[in-house]
C-alpha atoms as a PDB file:
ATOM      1  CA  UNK A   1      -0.167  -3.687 -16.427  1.00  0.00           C
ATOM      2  CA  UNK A   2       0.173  -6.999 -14.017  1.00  0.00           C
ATOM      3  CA  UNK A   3      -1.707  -6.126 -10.741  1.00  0.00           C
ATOM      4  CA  UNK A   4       1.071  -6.788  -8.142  1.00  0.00           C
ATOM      5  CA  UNK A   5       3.364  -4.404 -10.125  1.00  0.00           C
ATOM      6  CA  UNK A   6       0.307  -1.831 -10.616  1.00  0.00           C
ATOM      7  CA  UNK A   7      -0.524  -2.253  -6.557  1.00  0.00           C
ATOM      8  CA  UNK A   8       3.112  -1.039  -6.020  1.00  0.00           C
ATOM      9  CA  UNK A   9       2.555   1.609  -7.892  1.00  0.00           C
ATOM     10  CA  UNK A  10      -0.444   2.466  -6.079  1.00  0.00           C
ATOM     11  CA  UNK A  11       0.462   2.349  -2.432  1.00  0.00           C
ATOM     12  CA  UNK A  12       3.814   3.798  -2.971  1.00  0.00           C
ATOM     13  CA  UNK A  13       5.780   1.157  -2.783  1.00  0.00           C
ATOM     14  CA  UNK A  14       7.574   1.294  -5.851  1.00  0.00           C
ATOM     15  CA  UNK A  15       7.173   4.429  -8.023  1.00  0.00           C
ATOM     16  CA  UNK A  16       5.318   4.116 -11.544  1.00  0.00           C
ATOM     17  CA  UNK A  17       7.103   4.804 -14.917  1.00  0.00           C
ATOM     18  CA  UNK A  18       6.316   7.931 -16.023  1.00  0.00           C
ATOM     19  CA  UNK A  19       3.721   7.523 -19.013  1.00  0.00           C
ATOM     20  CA  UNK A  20       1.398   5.929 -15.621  1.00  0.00           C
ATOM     21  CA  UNK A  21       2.781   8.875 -12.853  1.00  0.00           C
ATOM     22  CA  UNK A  22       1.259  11.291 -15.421  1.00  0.00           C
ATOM     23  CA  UNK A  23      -2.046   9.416 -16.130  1.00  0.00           C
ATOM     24  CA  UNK A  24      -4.951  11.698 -14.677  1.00  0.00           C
ATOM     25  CA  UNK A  25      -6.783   8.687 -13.761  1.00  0.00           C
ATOM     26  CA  UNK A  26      -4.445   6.715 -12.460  1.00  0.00           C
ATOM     27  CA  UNK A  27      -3.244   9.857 -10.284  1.00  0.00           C
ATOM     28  CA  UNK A  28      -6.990  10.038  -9.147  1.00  0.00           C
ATOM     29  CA  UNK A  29      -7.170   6.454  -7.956  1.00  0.00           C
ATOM     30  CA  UNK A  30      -3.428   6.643  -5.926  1.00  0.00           C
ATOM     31  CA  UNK A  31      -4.665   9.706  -4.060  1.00  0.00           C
ATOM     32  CA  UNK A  32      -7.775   7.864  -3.100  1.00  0.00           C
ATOM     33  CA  UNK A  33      -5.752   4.811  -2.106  1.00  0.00           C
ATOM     34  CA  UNK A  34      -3.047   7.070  -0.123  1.00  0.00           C
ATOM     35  CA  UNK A  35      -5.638   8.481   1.839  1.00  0.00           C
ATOM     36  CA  UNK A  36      -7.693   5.589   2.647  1.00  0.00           C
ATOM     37  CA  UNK A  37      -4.442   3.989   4.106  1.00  0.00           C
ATOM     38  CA  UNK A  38      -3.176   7.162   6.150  1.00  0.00           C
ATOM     39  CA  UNK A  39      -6.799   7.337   7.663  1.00  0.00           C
ATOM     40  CA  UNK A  40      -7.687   3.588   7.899  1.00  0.00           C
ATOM     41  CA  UNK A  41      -4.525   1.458   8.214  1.00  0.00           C
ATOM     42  CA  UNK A  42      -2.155   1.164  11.421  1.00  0.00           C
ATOM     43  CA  UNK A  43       1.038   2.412   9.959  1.00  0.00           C
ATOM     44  CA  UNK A  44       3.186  -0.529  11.850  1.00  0.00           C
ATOM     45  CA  UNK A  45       0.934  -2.514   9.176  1.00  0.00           C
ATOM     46  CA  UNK A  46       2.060  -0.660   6.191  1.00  0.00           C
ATOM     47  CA  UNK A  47       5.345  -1.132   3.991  1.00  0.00           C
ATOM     48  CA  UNK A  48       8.624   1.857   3.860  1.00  0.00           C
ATOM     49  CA  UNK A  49       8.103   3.798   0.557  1.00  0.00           C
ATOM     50  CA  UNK A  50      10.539   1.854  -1.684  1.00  0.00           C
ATOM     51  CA  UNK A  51      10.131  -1.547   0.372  1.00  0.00           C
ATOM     52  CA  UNK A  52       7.752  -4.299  -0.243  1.00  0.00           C
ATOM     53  CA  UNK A  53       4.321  -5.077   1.403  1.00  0.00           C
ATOM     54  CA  UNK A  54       5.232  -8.556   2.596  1.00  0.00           C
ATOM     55  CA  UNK A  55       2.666  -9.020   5.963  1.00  0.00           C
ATOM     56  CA  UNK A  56       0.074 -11.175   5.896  1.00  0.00           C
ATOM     57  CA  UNK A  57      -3.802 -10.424   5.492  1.00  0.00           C
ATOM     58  CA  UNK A  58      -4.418 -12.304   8.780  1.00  0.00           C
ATOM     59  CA  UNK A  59      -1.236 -11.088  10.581  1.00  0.00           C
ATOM     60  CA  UNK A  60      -3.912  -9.809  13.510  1.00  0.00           C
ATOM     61  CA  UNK A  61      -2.170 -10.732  17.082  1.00  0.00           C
ATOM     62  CA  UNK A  62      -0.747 -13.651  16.082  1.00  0.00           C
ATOM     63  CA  UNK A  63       2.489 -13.476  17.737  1.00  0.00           C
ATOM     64  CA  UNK A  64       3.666 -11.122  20.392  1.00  0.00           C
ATOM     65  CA  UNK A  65       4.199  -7.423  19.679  1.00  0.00           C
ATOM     66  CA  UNK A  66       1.669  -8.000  16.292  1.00  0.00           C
ATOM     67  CA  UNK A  67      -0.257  -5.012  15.726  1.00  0.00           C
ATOM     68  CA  UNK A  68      -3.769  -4.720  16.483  1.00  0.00           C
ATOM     69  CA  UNK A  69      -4.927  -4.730  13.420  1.00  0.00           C
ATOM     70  CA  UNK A  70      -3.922  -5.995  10.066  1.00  0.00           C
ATOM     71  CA  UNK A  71      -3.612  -4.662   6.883  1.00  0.00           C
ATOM     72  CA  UNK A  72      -7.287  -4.436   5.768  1.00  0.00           C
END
């Protein structure tokens, strides 16, 4: 699979087709991801479910109302 399409997939941006959705592994490794965003990342920081991901890496305060932290 191309990596921005399987990153999509992974952050729940875009659901996977279903011979991925019912991979064990790659169910193992979007739970992981899920819940390192929910407990690391700011959620102003993180895309709708459905929308893309399009902020910057190094979006940190740069203009006014930016959140405080980017999406690391």
């Amino acid at each position: 699979m191309e990596n921005p399409d399987l990153w999509k997939w992974l952050t729940g941006q875009e659901q996977p087709p279903e011979g991925v959705s019912i991979n064990p592994v790659f169910s193992a490794v979007r739970d992981k991801i899920m819940n390192n965003l929910s407990s690391h990342a700011s959620p102003e920081t993180r895309a709708i479910p459905g929308q893309p991901w399009v902020r910057g890496w190094d979006d940190i305060k740069k203009n006014a109302g930016s959140p405080v932290a980017g999406n690391q």
